[in-house]
Protein backbone atom coordinates (compact mmCIF):
# COMPACT_ATOMS: atom_id res chain seq x y z
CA UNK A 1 6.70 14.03 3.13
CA UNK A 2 4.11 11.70 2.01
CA UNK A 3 2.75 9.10 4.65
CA UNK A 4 2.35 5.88 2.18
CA UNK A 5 1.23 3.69 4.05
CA UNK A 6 -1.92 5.97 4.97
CA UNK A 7 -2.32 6.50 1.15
CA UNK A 8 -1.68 3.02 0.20
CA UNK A 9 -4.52 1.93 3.51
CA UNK A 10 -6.94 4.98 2.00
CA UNK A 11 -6.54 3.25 -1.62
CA UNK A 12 -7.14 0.26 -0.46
CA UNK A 13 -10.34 1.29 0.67
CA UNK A 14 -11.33 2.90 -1.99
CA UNK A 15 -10.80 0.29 -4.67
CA UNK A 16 -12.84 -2.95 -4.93
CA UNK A 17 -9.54 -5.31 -6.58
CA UNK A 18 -6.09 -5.15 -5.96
CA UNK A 19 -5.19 -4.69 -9.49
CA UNK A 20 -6.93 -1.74 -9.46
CA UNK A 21 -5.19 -0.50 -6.38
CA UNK A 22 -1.98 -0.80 -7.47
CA UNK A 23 -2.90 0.95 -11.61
CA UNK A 24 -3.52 4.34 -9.32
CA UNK A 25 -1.12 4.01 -7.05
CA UNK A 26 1.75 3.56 -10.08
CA UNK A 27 -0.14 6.28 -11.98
CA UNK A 28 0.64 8.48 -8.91
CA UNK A 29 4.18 7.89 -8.46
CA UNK A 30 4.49 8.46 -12.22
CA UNK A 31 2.99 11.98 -11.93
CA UNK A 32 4.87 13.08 -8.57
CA UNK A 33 8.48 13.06 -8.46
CA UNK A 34 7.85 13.46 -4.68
CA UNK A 35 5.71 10.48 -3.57
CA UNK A 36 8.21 8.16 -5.62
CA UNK A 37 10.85 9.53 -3.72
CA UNK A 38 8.99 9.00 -0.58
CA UNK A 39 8.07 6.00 -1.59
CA UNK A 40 11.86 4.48 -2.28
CA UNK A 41 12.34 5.96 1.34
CA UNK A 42 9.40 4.25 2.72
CA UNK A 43 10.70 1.30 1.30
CA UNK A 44 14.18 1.89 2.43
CA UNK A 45 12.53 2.37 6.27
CA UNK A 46 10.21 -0.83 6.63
CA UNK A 47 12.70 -3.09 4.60
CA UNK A 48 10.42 -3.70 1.31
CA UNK A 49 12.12 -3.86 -2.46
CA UNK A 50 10.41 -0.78 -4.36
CA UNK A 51 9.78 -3.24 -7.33
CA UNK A 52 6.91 -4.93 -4.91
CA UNK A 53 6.28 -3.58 -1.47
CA UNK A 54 3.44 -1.96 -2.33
CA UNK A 55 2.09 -4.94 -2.72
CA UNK A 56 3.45 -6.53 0.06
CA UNK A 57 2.32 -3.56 2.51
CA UNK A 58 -1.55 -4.46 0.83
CA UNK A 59 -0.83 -8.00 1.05
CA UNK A 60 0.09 -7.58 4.88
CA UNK A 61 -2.88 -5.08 5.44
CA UNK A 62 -5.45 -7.52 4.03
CA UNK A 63 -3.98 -10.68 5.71
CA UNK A 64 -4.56 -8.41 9.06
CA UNK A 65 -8.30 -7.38 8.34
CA UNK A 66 -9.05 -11.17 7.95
CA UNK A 67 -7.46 -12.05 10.95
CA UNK A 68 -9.62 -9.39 12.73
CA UNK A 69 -13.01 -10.43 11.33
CA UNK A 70 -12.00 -13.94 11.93
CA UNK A 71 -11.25 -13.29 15.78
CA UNK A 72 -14.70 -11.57 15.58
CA UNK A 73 -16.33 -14.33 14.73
CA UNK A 74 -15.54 -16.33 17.21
């Protein structure tokens, strides 16, 4: 099984915008059956709609990064 949000976290670091994020991470579920399955399950599991919660996962991840680098600054 596919640990998504690990993949979504690693894509997320490896892409500079959002938008581009989310092109590879839809290109990925359309080439492997699998991870779209996982995906729907992941979904299922943490309570997000499979239309968005990708996005909400990222959204969620980078609300938390600025949080920490705001405490930092303190």
């Amino acid at each position: 099984m596919n640990d998504i949000s690990e993949i979504l976290r690693t894509l997320l670091d490896q892409y500079s915008r959002v938008s581009e994020m989310e092109r590879e991470f839809v290109d990925m579920m359309n080439n492997d059956p699998q991870l779209r399955e996982d995906y729907n399950m992941w979904c299922e599991e943490y309570g997000y709609d499979p239309k968005s919660g990708y996005i909400d996962f990222l959204d969620e991840q980078l609300r938390d990064r600025d949080e920490f680098w705001e405490t930092l600054e303190e």
